[in-house]
Every structure is written in structure tokens, then in C-alpha cells.
Protein backbone atom coordinates (compact mmCIF):
# COMPACT_ATOMS: atom_id res chain seq x y z
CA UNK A 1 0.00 0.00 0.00
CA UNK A 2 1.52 3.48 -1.38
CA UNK A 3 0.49 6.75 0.48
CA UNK A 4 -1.64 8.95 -2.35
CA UNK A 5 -2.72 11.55 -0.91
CA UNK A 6 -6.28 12.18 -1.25
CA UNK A 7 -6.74 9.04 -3.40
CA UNK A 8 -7.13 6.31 -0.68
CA UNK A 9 -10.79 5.65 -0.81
CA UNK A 10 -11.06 2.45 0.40
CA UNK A 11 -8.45 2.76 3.41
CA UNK A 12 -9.03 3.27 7.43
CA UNK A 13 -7.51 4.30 10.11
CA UNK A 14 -7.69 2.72 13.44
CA UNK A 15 -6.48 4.63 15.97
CA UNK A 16 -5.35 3.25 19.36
CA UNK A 17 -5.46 5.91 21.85
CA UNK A 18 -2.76 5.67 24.66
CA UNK A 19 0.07 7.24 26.13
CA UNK A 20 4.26 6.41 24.82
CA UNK A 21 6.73 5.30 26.81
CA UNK A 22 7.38 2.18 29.20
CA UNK A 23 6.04 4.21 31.76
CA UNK A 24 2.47 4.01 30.34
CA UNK A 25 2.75 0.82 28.71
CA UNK A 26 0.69 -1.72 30.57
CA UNK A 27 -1.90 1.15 31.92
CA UNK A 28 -5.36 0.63 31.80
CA UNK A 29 -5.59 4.31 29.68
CA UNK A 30 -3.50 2.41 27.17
CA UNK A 31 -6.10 -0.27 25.81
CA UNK A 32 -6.50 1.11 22.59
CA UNK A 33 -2.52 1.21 22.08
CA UNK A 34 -2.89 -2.24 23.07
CA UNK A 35 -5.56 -3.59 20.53
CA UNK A 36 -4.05 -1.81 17.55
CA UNK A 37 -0.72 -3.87 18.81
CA UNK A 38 -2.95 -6.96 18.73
CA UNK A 39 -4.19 -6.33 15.34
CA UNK A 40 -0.54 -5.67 13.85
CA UNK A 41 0.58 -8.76 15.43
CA UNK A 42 -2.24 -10.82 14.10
CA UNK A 43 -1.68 -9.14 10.60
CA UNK A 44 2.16 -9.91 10.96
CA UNK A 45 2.73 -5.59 10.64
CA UNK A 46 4.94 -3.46 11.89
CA UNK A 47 5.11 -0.18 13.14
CA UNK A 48 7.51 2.80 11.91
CA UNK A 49 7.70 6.49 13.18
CA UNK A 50 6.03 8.90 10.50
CA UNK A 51 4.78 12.66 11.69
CA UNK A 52 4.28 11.98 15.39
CA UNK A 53 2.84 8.82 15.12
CA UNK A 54 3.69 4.90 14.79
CA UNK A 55 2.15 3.98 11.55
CA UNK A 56 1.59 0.45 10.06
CA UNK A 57 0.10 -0.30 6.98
CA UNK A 58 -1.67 -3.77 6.77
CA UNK A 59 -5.05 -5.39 5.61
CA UNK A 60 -7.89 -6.43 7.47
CA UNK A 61 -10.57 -8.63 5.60
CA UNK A 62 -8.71 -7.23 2.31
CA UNK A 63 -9.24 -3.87 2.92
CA UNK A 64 -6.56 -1.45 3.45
CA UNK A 65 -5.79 -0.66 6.81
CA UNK A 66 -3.29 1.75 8.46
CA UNK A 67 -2.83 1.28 12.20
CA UNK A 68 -1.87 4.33 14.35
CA UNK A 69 -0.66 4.85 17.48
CA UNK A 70 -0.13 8.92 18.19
CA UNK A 71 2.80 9.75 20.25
CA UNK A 72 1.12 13.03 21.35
CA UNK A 73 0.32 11.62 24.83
CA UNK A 74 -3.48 10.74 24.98
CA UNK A 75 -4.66 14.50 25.50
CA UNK A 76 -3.48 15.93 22.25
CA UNK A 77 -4.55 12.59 20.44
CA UNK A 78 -6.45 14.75 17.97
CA UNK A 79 -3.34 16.55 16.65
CA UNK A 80 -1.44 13.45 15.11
CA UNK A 81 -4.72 11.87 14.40
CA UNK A 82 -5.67 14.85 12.22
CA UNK A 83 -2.42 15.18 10.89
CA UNK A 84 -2.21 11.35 9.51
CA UNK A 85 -5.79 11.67 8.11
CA UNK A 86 -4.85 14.52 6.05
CA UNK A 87 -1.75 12.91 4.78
CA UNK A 88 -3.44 9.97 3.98
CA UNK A 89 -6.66 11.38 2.65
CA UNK A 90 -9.12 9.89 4.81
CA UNK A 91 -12.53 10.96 5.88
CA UNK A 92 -13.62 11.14 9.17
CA UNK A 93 -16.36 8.09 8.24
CA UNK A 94 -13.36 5.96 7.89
CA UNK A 95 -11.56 6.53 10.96
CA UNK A 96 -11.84 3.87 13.64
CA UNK A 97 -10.77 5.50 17.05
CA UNK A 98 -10.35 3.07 19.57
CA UNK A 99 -10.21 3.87 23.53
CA UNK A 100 -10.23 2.75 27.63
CA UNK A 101 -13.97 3.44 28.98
CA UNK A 102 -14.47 3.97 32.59
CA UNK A 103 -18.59 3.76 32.21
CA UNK A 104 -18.47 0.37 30.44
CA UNK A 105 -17.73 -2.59 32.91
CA UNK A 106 -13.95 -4.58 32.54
CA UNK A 107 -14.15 -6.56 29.33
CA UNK A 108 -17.29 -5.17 27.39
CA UNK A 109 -17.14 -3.34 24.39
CA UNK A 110 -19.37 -1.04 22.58
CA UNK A 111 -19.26 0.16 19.14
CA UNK A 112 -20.51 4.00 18.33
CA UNK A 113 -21.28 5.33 15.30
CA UNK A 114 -20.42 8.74 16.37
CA UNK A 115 -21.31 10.97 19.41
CA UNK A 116 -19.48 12.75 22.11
CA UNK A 117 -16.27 12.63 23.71
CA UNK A 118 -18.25 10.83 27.32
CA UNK A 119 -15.25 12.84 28.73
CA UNK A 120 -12.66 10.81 27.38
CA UNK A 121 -10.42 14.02 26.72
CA UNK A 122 -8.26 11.88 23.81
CA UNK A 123 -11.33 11.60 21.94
CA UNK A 124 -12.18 15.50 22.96
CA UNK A 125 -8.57 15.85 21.30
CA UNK A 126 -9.94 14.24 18.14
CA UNK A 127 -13.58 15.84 17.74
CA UNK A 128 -12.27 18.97 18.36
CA UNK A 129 -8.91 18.77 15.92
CA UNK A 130 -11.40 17.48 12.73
CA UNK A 131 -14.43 19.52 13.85
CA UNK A 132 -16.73 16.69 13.82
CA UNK A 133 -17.74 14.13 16.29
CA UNK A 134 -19.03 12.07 13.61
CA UNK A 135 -16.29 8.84 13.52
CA UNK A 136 -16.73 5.35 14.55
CA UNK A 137 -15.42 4.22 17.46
CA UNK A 138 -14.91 1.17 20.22
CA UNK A 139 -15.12 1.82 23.37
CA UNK A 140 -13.19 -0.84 25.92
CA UNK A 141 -14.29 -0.74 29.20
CA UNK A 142 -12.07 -0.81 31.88
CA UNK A 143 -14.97 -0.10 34.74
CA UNK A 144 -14.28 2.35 37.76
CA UNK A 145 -12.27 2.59 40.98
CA UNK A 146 -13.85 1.49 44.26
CA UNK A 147 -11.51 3.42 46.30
CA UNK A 148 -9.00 5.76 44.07
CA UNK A 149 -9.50 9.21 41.56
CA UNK A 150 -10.47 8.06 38.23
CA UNK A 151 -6.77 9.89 37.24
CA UNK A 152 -5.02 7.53 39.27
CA UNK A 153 -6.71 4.44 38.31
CA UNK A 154 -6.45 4.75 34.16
CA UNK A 155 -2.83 5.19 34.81
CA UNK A 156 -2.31 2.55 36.76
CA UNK A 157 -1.70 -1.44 35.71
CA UNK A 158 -4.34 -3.79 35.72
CA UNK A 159 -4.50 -6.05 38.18
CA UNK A 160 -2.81 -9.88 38.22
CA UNK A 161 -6.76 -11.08 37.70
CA UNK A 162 -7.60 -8.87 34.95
CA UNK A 163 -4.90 -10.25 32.71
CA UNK A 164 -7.98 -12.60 31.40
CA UNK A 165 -10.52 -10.58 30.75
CA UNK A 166 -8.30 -7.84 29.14
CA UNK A 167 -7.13 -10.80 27.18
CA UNK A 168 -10.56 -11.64 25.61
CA UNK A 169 -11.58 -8.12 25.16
CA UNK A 170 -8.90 -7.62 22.58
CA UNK A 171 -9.52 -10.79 20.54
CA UNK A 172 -13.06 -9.37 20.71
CA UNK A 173 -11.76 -6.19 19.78
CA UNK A 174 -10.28 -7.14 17.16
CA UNK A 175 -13.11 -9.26 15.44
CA UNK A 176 -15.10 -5.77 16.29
CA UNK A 177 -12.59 -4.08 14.11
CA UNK A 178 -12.54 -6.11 11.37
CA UNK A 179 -15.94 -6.38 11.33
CA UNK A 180 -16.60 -2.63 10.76
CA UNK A 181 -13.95 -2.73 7.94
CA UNK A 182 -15.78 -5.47 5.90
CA UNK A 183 -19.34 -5.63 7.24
CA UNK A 184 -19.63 -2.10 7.99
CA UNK A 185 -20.97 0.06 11.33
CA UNK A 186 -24.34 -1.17 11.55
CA UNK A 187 -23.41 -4.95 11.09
CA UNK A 188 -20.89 -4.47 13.14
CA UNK A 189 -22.89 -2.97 16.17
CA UNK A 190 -25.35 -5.29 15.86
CA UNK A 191 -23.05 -8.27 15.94
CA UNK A 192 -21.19 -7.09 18.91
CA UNK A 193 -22.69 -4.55 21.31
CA UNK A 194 -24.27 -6.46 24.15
CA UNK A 195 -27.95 -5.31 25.61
């Protein structure tokens, strides 16, 4: 797959929001950093710097798929995410943003057509960097602390007993992902997103 700008019709983004550096790595604000690794390693991709963002191009159900991770930290997510879109030429209805969700219990997932940020301030980053709210995206719920400040708790690991569930929610993920590249949204959410 050959960058033409403006010509890439048929190609998505997914975006994996999350923060760089081994610091951040295993943090429960970096789920979507982790799926988008899952989906490279399942397509056998790899990831290179390009314009403040690790980029790999792939396929997913033979569609063209570039997976980014933005090295803006997860508050300026919007910045590299716009800036890759606009190299690329990709419209906002083909950008897949990916990201942790405090209001959704560990291990569900919900696909959204569009919408708000739900105070998720990477996806804030996004809407308010393309001017439109109107992108898919999977949420990945990580659920909320019992007894620490929501800013504390995203940042922090997940727990030796979580490793599970994490681990199914990105094979889910994943399947969610490629089903919105070849099914499309509205297959896709209802095929995945739980009552």
C-alpha cells in the first residue's frame, strides 16, 4: 500500500489511543494502544515512526488498513490523528478510534457510530482537531475505581486477575474491528454490542 494523498478511498484508520513510553505501557488508559498492537501482530505488521505517530500499513478482511498509534500523549490525540488523516486522505467516516472506557464494565465493548467525547479528553482531542464528532469508534471498558480518583486508576496497571478478561476483550476487539472494515458500522454494532 503506497500513500496517495487524497486518493485512498477504500483505506481506514484505526487509531489506538494511549500514552508512549514504558512508563504508560501496561496502563489501563493504554487499551486502545494495546488492541491496535494486537491487530498488527495478528496481521504480521509493523510499526515505523512517520509525523508523530507509529504507523503500520496492513489489511484487514482485504481492505486497506493503516494502524496508528499517536505519540502526542493521549490529550493531544487529535493533533497526530488529524495530521495522519490529512496525509493519507481519509474521511472522518473511515476513521476507527479506539479507547479505555471507565462507564463500560472490565471486558465489554461497545461500538458507536459517532457521538461525544463521554469525557474521554483523547477523543475531545480528536472531535475537536477534525471539527466533527461524527467517527466510529470502540469503546473498551475498563470499569471504575472502588476506592481511588479516576486519574489515578487509568494510569495505573491492571490487576494480576484482569490479565484474562483484558485478554478476551482484545480478541473481541479485534473481530469488532474487522468487522466494521468489511461488514460495515451497523453490522458491526449489531453483531457485537451487548444489551
Amino acid at each position: 500500500m503506497q500513500r496517495r494523498n487524497g486518493e485512498r478511498k477504500g483505506l481506514f484508520i484505526v487509531a489506538g489511543l494511549g500514552n508512549p513510553g514504558p512508563r504508560y505501557e501496561a496502563t489501563r488508559h493504554n487499551v486502545g494502544f494495546m488492541l491496535v498492537d494486537r491487530l498488527a501482530g495478528l496481521c504480521g505488521a509493523s510499526f515505523a515512526e512517520r509525523g508523530g505517530a507509529l504507523l503500520a500499513e496492513t489489511e484487514l478482511a482485504g481492505t486497506d488498513v493503516l494502524l496508528c498509534k499517536p505519540l502526542t500523549y493521549m490529550n493531544r490525540s487529535g493533533t497526530a490523528v488529524a495530521a495522519v488523516m490529512a496525509a493519507w486522505g481519509v474521511e472522518p467516516e473511515r476513521l476507527i478510534v479506539c479507547f479505555d472506557d471507565c462507564d463500560l464494565p472490565p471486558g465489554r465493548i461497545r461500538i458507536r457510530r459517532g457521538g461525544g467525547s463521554g469525557g474521554h479528553r483523547g477523543v475531545a482531542s480528536i472531535i475537536d482537531s477534525l471539527g466533527t464528532d461524527a467517527f466510529p469508534r470502540v469503546r473498551l471498558g475498563i470499569g471504575r475505581p472502588r476506592d481511588a480518583a479516576v486519574s489515578e486508576y487509568v494510569l495505573s496497571p491492571f490487576d494480576d486477575d484482569e490479565h484474562d478478561i483484558l485478554d478476551t476483550m482484545l480478541e473481541k476487539a479485534a473481530h469488532c474491528v474487522e468487522a466494521i472494515v468489511s461488514k460495515g458500522i451497523d453490522t458491526a454494532m449489531n453483531n457485537f454490542n451487548a444489551p
